[in-house]
C-alpha atoms as a PDB file:
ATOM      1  CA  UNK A   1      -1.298 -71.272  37.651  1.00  0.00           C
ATOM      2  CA  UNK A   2      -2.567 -68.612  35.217  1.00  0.00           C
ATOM      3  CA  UNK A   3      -2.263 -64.808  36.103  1.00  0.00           C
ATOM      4  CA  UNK A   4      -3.788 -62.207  34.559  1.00  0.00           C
ATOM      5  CA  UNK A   5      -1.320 -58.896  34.862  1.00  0.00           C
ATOM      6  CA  UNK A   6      -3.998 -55.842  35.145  1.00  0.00           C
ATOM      7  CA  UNK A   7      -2.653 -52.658  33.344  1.00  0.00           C
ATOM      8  CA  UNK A   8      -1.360 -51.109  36.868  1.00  0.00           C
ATOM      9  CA  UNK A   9       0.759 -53.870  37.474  1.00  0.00           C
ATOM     10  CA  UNK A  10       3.029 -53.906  33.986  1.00  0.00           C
ATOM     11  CA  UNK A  11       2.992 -49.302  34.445  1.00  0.00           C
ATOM     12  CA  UNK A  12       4.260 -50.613  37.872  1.00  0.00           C
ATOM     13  CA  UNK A  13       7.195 -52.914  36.867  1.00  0.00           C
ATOM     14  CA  UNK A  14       8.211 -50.342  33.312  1.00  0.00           C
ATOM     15  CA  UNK A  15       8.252 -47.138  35.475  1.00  0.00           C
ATOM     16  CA  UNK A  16       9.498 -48.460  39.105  1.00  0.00           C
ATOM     17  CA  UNK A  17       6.646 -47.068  40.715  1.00  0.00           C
ATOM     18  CA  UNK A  18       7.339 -47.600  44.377  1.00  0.00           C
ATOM     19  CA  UNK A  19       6.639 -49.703  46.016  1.00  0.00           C
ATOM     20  CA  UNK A  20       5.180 -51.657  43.984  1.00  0.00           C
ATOM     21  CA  UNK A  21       7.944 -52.650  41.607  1.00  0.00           C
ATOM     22  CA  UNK A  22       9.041 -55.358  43.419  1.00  0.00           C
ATOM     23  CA  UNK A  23       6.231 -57.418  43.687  1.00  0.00           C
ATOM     24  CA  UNK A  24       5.671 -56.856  39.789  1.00  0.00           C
ATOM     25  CA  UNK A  25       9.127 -57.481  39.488  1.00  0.00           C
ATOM     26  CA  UNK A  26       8.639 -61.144  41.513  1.00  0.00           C
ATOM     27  CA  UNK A  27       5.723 -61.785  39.012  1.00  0.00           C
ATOM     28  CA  UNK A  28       7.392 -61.236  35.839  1.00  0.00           C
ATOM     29  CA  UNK A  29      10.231 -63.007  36.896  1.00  0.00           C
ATOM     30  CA  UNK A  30       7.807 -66.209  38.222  1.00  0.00           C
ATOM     31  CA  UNK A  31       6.178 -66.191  34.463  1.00  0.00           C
ATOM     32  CA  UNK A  32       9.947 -65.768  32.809  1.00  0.00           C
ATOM     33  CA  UNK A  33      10.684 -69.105  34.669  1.00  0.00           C
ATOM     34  CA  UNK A  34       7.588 -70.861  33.610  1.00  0.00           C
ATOM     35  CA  UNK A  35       6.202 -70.945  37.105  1.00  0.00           C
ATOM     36  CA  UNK A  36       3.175 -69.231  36.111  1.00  0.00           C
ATOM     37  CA  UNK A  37       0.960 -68.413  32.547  1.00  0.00           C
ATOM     38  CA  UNK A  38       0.732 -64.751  32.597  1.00  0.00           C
ATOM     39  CA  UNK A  39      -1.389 -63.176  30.079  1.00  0.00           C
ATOM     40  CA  UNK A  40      -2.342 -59.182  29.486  1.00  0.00           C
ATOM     41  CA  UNK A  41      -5.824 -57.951  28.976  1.00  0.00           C
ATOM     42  CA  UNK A  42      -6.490 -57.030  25.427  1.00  0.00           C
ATOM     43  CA  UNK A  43      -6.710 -53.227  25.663  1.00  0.00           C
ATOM     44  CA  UNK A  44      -3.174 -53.410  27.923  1.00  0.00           C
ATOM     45  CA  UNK A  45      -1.281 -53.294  25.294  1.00  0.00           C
ATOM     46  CA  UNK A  46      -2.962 -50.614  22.759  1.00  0.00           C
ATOM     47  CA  UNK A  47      -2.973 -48.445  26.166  1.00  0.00           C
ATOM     48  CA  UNK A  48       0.842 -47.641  26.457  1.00  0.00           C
ATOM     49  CA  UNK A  49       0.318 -46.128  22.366  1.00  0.00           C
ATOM     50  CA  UNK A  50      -2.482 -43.449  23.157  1.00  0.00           C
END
């Protein structure tokens, strides 16, 4: 299955924002295992530098 991570989601998982960390947390750890394709938006990324 492919999952696109919205921007809330990874600020979520890096800050342990209650309480939604674990569920991010559950997500990441799905895609580390190959379980699922997860893929960013393109301005995800450039939005943690601004």
């Amino acid at each position: 299955m492919k999952v696109l991570f919205d921007t809330n989601v990874i600020l979520d998982l890096l800050l342990n924002r209650q309480p939604y960390v674990d569920a991010a947390a559950l997500l990441v750890a799905k895609v580390e295992r190959g379980q699922l394709e997860g893929y960013l938006g393109v301005t995800t990324v450039p939005r943690f530098f601004i």
